[in-house]
C-alpha atoms as a PDB file:
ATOM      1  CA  UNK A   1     -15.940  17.746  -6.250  1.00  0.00           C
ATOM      2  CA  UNK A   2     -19.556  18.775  -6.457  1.00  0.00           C
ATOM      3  CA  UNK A   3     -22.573  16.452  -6.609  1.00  0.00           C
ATOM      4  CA  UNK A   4     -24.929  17.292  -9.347  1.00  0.00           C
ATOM      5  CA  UNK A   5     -27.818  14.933  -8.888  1.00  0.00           C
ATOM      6  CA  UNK A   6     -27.911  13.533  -5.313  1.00  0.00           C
ATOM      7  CA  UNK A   7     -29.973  10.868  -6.285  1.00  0.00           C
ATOM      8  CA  UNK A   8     -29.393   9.629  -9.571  1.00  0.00           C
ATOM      9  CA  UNK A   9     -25.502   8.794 -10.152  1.00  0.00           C
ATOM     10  CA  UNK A  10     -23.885   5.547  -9.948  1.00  0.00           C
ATOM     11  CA  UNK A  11     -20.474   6.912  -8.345  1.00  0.00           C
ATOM     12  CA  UNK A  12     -17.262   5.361  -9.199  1.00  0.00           C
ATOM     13  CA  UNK A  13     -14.526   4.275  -6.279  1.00  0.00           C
ATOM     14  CA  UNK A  14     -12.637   7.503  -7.049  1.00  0.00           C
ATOM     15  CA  UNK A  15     -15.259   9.703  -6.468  1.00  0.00           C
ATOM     16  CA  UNK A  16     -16.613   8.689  -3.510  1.00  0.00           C
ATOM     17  CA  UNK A  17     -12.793   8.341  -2.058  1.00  0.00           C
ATOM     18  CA  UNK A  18     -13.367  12.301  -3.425  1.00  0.00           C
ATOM     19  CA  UNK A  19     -16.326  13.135  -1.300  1.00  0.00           C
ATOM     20  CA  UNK A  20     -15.037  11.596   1.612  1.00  0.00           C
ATOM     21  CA  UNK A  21     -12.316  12.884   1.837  1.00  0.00           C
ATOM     22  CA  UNK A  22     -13.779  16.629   1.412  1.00  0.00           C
ATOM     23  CA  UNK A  23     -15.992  15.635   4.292  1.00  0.00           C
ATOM     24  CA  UNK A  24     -13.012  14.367   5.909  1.00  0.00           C
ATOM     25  CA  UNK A  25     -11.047  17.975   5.537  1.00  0.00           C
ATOM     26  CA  UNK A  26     -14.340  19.890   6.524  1.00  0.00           C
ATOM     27  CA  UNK A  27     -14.858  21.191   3.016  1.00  0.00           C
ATOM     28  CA  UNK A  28     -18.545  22.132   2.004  1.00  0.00           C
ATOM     29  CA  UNK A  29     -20.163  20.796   5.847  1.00  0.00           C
ATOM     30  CA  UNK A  30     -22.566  22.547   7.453  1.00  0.00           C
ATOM     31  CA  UNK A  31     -23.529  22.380  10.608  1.00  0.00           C
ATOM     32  CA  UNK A  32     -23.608  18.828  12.096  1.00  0.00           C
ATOM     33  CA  UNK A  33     -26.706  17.572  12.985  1.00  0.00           C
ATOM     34  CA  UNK A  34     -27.979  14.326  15.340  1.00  0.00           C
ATOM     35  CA  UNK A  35     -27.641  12.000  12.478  1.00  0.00           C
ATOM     36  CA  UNK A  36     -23.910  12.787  11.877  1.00  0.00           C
ATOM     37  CA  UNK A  37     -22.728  11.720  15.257  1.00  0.00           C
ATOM     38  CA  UNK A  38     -20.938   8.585  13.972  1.00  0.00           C
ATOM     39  CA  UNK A  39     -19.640  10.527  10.367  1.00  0.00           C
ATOM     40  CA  UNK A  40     -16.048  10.961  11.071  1.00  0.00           C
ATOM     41  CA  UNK A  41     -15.617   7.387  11.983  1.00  0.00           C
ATOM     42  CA  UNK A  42     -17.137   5.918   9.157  1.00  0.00           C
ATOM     43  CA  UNK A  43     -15.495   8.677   6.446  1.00  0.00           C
ATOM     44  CA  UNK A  44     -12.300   7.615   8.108  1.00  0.00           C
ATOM     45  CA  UNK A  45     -13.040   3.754   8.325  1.00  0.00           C
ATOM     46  CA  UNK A  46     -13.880   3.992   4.553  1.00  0.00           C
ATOM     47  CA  UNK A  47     -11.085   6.230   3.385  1.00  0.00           C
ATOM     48  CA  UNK A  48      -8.661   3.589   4.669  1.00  0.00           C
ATOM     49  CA  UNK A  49     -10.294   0.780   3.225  1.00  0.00           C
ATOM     50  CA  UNK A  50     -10.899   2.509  -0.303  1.00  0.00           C
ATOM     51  CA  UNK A  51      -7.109   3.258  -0.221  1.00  0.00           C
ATOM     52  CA  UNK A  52      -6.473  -0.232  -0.488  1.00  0.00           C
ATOM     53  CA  UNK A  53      -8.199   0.081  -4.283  1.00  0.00           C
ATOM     54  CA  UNK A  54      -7.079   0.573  -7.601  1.00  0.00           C
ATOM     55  CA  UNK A  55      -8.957   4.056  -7.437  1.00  0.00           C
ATOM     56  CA  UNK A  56      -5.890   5.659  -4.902  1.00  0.00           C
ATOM     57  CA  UNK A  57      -3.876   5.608  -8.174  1.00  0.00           C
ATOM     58  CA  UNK A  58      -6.815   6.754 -10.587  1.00  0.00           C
ATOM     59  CA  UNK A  59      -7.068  10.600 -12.132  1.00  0.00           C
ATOM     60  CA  UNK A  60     -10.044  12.280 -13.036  1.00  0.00           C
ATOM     61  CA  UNK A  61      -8.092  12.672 -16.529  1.00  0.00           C
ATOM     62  CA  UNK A  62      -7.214   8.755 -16.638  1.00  0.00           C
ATOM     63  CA  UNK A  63     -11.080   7.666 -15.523  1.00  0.00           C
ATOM     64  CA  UNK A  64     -12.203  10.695 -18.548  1.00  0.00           C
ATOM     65  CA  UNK A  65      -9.951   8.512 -20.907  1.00  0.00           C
ATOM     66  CA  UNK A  66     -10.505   5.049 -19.960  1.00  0.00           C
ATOM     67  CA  UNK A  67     -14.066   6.266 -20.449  1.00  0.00           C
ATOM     68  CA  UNK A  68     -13.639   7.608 -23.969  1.00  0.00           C
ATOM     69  CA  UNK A  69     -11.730   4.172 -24.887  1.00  0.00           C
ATOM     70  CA  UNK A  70     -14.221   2.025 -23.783  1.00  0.00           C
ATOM     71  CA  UNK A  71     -17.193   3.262 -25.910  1.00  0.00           C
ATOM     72  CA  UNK A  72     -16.335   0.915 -28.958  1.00  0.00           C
ATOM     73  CA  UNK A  73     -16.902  -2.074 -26.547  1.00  0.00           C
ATOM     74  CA  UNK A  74     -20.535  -1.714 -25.787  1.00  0.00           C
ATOM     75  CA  UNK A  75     -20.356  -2.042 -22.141  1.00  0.00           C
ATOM     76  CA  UNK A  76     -23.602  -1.278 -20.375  1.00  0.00           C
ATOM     77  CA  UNK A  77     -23.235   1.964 -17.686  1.00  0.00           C
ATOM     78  CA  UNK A  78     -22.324  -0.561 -14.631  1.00  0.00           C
ATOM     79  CA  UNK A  79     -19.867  -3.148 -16.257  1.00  0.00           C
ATOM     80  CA  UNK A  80     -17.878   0.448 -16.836  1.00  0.00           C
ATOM     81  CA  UNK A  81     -18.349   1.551 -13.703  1.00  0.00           C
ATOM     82  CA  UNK A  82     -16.743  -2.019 -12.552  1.00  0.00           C
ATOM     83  CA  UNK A  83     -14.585  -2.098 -14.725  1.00  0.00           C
ATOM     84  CA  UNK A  84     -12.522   1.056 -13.513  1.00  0.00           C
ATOM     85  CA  UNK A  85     -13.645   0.425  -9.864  1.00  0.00           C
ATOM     86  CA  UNK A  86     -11.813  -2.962  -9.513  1.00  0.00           C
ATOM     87  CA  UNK A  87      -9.242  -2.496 -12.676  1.00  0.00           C
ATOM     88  CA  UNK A  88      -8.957  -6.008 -13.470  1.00  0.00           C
ATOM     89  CA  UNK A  89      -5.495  -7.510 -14.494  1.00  0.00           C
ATOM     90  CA  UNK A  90      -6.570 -11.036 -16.047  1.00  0.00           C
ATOM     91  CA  UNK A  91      -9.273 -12.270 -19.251  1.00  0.00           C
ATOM     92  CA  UNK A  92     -10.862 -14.155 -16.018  1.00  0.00           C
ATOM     93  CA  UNK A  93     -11.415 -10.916 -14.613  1.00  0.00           C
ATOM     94  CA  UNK A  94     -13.399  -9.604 -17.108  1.00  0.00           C
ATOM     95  CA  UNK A  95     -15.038 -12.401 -17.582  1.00  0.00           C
ATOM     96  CA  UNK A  96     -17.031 -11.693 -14.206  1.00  0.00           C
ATOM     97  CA  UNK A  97     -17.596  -8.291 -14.769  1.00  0.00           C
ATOM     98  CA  UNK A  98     -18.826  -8.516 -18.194  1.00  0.00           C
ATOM     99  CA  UNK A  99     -21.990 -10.524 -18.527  1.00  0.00           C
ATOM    100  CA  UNK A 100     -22.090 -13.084 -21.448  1.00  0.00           C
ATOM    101  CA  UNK A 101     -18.684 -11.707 -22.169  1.00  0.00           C
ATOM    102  CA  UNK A 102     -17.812 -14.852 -24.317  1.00  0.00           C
ATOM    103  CA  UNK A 103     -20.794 -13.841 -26.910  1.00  0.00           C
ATOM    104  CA  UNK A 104     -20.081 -10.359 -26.469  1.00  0.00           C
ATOM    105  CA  UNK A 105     -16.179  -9.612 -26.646  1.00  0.00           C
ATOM    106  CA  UNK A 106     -13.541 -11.761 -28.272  1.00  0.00           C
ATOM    107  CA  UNK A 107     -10.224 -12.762 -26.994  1.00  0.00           C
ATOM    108  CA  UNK A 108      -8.320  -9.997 -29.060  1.00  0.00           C
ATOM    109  CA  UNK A 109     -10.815  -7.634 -27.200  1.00  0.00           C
ATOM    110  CA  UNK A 110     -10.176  -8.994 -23.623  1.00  0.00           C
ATOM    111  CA  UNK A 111      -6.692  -8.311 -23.856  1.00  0.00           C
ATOM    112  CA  UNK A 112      -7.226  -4.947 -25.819  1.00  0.00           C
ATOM    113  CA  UNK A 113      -9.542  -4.058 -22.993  1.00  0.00           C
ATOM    114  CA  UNK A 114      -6.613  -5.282 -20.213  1.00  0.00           C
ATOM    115  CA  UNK A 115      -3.792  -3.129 -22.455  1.00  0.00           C
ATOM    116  CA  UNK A 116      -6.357   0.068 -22.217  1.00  0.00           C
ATOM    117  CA  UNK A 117      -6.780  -0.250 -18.491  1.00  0.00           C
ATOM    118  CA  UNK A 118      -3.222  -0.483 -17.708  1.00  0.00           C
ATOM    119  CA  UNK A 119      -1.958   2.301 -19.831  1.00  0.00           C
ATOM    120  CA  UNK A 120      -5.318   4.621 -18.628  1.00  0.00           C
ATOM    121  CA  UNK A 121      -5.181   3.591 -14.831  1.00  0.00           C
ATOM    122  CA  UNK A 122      -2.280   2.926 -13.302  1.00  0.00           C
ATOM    123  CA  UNK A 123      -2.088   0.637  -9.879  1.00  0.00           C
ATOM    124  CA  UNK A 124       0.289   0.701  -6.994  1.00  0.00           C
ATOM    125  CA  UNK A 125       2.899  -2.064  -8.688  1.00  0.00           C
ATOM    126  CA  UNK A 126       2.776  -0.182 -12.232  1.00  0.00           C
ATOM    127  CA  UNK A 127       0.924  -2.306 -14.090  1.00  0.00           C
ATOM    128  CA  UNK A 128      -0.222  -5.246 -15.345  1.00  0.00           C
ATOM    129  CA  UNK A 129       2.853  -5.429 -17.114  1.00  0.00           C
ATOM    130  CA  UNK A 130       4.963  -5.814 -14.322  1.00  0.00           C
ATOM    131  CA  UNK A 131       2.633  -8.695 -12.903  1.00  0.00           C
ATOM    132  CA  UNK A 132       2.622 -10.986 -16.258  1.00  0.00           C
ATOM    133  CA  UNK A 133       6.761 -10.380 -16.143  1.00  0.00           C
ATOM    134  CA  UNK A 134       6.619 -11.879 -12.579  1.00  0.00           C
ATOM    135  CA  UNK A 135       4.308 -15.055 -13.721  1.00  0.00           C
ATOM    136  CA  UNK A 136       6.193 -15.767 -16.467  1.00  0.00           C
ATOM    137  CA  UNK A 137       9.671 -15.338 -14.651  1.00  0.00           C
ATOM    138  CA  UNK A 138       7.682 -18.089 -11.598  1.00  0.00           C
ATOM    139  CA  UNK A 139       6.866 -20.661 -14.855  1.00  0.00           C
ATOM    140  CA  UNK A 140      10.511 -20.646 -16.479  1.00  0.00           C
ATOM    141  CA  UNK A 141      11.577 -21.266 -12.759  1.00  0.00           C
ATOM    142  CA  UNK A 142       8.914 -24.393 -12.746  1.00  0.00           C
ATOM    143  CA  UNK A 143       9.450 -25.362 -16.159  1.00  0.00           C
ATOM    144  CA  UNK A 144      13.834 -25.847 -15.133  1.00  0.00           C
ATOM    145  CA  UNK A 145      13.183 -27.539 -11.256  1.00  0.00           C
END
């Protein structure tokens, strides 16, 4: 992965996990210099805590399409950006990342938006899918004690 622009890019989750761990593996370094002292212990540090995201199950391909399928939507550069980054599961969700999402995107979109993030970026239980399944299968369980 090659950074174009080092200072103009709003980086997604996935790419930063990416450039780390390049860093990590020694790929593209140079030399290290005074202010790198501390570098493998933060590139590590951060590698284990971005593991524990959504984007250790993302594609370049997936983030591409996700990208594609959002344009209809109107959603500013950084509500995208969020929206892949933390992969939300619920209309709540996307509620906070979108702002004035209740003037902006109706309920048919929320859960069109949901449907296109499951099917485009896959998480570590398979899907939102597999989550709603489990809720319902805890309210029939409620609804009979």
């Amino acid at each position: 992965m090659e950074v174009k622009s080092e200072n103009h890019a709003m980086l997604s989750n996935f790419e930063v996990l990416g450039l780390l761990k390049d860093i990590q593996a020694g790929r593209g370094q140079k030399k290290p210099n005074k202010y790198q002292t501390n570098l493998a212990t933060i590139t590590y540090e951060t590698i284990k805590c971005l593991e524990q995201w959504p984007c250790n199950h993302q594609t370049p391909n997936g983030i591409m399409a996700v990208m594609m399928a959002l344009t209809p939507y109107r959603l500013t550069p950084a509500e995208k950006l969020q929206l892949i980054n933390l992969r939300p599961s619920s209309a709540v969700e996307i509620q906070l990342i979108v702002e004035e999402s209740e003037e902006r995107l109706t309920e048919a979109q929320i859960e069109e938006l949901l449907d296109l993030l499951s099917t485009h970026l896959p998480g570590p239980d398979g899907g939102r899918d597999e989550q709603e399944e489990g809720m319902e299968d805890d309210e029939v369980e409620e609804d009979q004690g």
